[in-house]
N, C-alpha and C. Protein backbone atom coordinates (compact mmCIF):
# COMPACT_ATOMS: atom_id res chain seq x y z
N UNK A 1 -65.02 -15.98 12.61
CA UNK A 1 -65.97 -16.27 11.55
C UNK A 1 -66.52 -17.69 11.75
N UNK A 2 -67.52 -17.74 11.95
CA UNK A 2 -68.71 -19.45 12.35
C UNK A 2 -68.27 -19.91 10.73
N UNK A 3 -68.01 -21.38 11.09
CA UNK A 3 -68.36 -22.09 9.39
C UNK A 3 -69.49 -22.49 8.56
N UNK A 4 -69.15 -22.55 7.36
CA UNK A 4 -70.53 -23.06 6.63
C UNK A 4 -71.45 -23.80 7.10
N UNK A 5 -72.84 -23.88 7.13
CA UNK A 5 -73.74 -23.98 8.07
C UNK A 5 -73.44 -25.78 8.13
N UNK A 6 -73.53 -26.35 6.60
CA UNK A 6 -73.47 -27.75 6.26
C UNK A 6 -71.91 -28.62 7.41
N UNK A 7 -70.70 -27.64 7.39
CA UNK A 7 -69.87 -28.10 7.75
C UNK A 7 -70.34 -27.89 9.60
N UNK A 8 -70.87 -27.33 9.98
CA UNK A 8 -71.26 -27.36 11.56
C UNK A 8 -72.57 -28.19 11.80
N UNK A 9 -73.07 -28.49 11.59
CA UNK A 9 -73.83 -29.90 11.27
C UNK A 9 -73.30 -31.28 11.02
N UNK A 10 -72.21 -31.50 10.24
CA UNK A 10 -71.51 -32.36 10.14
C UNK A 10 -70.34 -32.93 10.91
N UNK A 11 -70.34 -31.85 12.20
CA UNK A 11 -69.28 -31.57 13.27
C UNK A 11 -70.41 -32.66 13.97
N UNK A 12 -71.48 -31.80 14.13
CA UNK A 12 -71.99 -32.05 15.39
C UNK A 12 -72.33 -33.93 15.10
N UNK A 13 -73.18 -34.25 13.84
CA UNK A 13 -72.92 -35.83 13.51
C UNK A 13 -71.55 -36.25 14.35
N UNK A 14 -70.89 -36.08 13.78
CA UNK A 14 -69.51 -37.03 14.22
C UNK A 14 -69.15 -37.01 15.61
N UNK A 15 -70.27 -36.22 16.19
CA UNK A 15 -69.99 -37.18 17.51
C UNK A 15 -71.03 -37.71 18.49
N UNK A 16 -72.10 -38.54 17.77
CA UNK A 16 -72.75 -39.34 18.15
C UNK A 16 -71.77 -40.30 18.10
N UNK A 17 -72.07 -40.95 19.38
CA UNK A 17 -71.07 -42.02 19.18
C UNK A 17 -71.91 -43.14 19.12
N UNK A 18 -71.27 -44.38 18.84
CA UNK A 18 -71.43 -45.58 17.88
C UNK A 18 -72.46 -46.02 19.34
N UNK A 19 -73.82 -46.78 18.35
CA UNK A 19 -75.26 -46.96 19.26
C UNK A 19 -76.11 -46.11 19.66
N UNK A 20 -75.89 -45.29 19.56
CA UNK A 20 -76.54 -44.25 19.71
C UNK A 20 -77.35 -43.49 18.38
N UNK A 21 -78.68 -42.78 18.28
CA UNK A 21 -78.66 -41.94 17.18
C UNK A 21 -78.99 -40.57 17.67
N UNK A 22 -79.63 -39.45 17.06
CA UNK A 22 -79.71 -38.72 16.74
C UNK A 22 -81.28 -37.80 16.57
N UNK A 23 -81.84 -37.06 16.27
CA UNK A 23 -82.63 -36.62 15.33
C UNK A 23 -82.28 -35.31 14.31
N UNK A 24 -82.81 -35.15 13.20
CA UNK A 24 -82.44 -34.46 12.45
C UNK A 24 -83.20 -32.82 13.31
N UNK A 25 -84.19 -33.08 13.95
CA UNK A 25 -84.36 -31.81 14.72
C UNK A 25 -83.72 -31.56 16.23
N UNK A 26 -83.29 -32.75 16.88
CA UNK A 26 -82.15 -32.41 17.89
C UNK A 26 -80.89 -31.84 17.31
N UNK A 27 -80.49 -32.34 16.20
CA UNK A 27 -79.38 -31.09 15.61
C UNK A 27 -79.30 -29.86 15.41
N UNK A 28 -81.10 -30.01 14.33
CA UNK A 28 -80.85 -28.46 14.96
C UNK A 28 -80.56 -27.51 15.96
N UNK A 29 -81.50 -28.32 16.44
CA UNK A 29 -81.51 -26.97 17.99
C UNK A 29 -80.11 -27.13 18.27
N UNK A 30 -79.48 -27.98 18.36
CA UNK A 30 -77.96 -27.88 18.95
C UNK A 30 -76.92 -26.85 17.96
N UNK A 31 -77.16 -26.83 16.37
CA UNK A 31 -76.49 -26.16 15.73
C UNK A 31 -77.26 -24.98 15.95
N UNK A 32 -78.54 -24.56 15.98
CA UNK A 32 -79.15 -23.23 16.02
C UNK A 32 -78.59 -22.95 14.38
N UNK A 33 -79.88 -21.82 14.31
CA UNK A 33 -79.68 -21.04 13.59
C UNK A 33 -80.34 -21.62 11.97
N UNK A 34 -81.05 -22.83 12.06
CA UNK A 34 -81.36 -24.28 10.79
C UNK A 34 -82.78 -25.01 11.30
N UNK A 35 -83.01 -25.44 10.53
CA UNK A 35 -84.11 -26.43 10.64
C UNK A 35 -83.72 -28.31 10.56
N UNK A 36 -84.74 -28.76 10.95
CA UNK A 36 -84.60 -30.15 10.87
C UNK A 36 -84.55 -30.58 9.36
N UNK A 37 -85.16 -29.90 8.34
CA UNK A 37 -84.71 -30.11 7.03
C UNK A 37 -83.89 -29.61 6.94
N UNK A 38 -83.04 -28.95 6.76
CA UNK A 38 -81.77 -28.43 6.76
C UNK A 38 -80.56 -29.11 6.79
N UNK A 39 -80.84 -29.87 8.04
CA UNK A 39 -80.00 -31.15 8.88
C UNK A 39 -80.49 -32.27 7.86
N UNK A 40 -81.47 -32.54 7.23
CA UNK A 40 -81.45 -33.53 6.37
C UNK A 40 -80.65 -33.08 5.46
N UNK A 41 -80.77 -32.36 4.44
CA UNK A 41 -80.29 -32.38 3.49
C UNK A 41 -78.51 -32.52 3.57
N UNK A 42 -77.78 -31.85 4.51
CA UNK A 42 -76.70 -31.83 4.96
C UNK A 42 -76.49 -33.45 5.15
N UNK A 43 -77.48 -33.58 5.90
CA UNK A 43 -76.98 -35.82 6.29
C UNK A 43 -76.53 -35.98 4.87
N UNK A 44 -77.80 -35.85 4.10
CA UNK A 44 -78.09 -36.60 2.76
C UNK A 44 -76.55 -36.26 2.11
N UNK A 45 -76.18 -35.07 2.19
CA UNK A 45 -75.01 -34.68 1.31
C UNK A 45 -73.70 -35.49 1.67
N UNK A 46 -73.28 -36.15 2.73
CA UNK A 46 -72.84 -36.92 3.17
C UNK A 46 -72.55 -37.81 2.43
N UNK A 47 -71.36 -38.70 2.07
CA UNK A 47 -71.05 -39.45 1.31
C UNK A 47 -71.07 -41.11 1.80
N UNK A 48 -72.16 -42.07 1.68
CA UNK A 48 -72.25 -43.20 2.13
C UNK A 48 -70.86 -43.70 2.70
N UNK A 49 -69.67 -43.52 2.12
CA UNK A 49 -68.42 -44.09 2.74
C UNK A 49 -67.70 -42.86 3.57
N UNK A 50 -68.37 -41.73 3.70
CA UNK A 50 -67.71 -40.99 5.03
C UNK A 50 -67.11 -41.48 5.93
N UNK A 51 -66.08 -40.82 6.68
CA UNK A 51 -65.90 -41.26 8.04
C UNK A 51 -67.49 -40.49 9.37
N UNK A 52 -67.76 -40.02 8.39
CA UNK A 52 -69.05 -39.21 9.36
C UNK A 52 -70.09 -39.83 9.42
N UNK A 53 -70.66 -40.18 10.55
CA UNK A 53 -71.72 -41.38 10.95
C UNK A 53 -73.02 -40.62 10.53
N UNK A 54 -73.41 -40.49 9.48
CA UNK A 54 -74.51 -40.05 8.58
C UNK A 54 -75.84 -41.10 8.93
N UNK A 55 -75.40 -42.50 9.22
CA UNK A 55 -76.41 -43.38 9.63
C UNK A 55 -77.04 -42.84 10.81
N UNK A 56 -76.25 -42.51 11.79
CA UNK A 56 -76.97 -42.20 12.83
C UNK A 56 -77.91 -41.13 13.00
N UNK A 57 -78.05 -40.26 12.21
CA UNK A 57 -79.95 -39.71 12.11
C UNK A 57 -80.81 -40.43 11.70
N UNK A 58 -81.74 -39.56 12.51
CA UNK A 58 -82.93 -40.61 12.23
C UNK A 58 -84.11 -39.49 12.44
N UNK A 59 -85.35 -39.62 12.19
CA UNK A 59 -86.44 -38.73 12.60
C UNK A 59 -86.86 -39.26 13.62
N UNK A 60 -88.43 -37.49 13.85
CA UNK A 60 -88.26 -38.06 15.36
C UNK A 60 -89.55 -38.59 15.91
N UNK A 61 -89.84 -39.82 15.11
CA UNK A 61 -90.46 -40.55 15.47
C UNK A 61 -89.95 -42.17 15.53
N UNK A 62 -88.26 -41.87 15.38
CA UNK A 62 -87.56 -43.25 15.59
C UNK A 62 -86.88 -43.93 14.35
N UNK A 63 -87.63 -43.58 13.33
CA UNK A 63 -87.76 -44.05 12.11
C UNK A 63 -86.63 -43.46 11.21
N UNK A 64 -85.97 -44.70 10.18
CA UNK A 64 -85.32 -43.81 9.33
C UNK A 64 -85.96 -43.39 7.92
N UNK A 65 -85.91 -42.06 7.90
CA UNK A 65 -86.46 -41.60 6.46
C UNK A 65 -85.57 -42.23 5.32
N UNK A 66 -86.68 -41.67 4.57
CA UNK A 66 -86.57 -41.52 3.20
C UNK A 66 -85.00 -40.95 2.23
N UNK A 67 -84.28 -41.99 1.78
CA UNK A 67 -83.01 -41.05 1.13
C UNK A 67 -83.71 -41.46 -0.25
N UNK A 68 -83.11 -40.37 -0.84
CA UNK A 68 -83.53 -40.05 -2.14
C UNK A 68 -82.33 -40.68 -3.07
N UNK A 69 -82.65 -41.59 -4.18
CA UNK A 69 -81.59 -42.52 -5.09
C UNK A 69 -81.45 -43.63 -4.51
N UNK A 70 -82.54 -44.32 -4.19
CA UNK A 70 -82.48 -45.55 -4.29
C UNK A 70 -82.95 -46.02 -2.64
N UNK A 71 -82.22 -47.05 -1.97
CA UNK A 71 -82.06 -48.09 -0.96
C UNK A 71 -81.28 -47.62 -0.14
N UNK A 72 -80.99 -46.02 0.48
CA UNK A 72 -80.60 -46.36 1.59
C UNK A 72 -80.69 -46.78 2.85
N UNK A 73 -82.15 -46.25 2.93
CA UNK A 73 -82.86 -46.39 3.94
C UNK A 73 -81.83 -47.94 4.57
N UNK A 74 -82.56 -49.10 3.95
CA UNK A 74 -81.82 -50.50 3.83
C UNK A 74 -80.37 -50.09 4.08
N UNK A 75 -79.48 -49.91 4.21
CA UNK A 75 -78.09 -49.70 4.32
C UNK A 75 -77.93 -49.17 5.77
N UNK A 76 -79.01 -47.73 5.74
CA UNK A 76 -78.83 -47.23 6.89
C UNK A 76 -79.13 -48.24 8.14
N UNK A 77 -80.43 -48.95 8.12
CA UNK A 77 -80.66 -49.99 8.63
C UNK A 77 -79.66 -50.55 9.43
N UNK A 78 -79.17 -51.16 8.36
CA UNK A 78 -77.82 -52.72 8.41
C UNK A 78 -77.03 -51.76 9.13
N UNK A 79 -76.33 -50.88 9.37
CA UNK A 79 -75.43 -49.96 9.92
C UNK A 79 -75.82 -50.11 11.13
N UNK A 80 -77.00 -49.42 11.15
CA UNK A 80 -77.14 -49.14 12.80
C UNK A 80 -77.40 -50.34 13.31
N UNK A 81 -78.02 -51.48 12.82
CA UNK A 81 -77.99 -52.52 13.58
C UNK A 81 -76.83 -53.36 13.68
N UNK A 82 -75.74 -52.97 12.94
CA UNK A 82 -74.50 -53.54 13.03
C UNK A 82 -73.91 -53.11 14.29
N UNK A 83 -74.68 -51.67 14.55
CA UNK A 83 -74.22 -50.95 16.08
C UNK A 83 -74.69 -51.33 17.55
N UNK A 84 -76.06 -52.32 17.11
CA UNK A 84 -76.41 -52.49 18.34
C UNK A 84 -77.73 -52.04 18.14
N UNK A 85 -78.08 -51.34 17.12
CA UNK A 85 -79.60 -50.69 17.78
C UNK A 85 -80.63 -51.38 17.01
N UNK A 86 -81.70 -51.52 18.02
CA UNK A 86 -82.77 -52.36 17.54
C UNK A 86 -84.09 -51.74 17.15
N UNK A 87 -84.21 -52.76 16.07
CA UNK A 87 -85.73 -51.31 15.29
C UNK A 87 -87.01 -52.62 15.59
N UNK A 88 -88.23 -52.32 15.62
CA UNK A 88 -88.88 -52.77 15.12
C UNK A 88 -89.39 -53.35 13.92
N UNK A 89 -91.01 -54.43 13.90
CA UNK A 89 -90.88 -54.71 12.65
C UNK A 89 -91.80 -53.69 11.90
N UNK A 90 -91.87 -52.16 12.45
CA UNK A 90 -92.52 -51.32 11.68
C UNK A 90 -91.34 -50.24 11.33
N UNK A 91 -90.09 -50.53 11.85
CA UNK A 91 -89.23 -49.96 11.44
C UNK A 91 -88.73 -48.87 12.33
N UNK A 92 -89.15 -48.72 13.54
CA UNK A 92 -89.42 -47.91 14.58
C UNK A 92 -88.00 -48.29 15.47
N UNK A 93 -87.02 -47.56 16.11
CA UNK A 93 -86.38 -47.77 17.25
C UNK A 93 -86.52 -47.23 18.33
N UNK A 94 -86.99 -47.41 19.69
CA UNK A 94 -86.95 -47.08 20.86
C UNK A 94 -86.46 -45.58 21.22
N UNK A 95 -86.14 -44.36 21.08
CA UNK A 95 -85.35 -43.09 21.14
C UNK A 95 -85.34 -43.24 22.81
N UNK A 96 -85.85 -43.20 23.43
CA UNK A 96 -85.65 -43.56 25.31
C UNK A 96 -84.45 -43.98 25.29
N UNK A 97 -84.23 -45.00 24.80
CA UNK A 97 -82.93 -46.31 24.52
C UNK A 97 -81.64 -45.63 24.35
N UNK A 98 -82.18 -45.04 22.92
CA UNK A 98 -81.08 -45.32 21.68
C UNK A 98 -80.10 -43.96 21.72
N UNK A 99 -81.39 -42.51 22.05
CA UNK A 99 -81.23 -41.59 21.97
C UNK A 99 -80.17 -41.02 22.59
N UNK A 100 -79.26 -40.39 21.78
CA UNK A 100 -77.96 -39.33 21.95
C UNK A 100 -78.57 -38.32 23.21
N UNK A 101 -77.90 -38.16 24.09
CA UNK A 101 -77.72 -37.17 25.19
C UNK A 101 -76.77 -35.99 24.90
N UNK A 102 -77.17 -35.28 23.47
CA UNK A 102 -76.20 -34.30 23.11
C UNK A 102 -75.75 -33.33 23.43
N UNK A 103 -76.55 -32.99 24.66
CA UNK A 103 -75.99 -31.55 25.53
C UNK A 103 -75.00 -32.20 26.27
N UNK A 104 -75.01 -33.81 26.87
CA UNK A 104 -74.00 -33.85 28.09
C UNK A 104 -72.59 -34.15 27.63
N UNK A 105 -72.70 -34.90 26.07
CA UNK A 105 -71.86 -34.68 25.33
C UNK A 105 -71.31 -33.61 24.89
N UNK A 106 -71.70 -32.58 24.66
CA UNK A 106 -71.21 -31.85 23.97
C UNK A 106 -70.59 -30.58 25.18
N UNK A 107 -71.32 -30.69 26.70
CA UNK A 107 -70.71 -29.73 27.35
C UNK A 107 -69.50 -30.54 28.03
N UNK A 108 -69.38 -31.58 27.90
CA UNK A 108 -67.94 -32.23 28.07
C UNK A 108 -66.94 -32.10 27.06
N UNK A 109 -66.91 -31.55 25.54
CA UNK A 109 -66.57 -31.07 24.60
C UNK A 109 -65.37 -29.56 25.13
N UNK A 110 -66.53 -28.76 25.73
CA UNK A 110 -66.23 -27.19 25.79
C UNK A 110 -65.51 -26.86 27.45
């Protein structure tokens, strides 16, 4: 039996590893079966003090969206640049750079 869609999404987060991000539509395709909103809302559900690196999505134009209740955006920020990764002053980070290689990760996984 596959798990709840939210909890296999939240697998696949936790292992971007630290400097690296993500996109909310590279998850998908890696979870199949979801959309890149999908994968947001799941980030979003995420609890700011997780052990699950929720910072590390990002859309995929580099940028971190929009969280809904306030300032995270700002938090998410400070996180990832606490990691190393560098944004612009339009708020933009490099994905060439920054970007998770999640297939080579993940077929070293299996």
């Amino acid at each position: 039996m596959k798990p709840p869609l939210y909890h296999q999404i939240h697998e696949i987060i936790r292992l971007i590893p630290r400097g690296k991000v993500a996109t909310y539509g590279q998850i998908a395709e890696i979870v199949g079966g979801c959309t890149a909103r999908m994968v947001g809302y799941a980030a979003s559900a995420i609890p700011v003090d997780s052990e699950i690196p929720w910072q590390r999505v990002i859309n995929y134009k580099g940028k971190i969206s929009s969280r809904s209740g306030g300032s995270g955006e700002l938090l998410q920020q400070e996180l990832l640049e606490g990691e190393g990764i560098q944004f612009d002053q339009l708020g933009k980070t490099n994905l060439k750079y920054y970007r998770w290689n999640g297939e080579t990760e993940l077929n070293m996984e299996n």
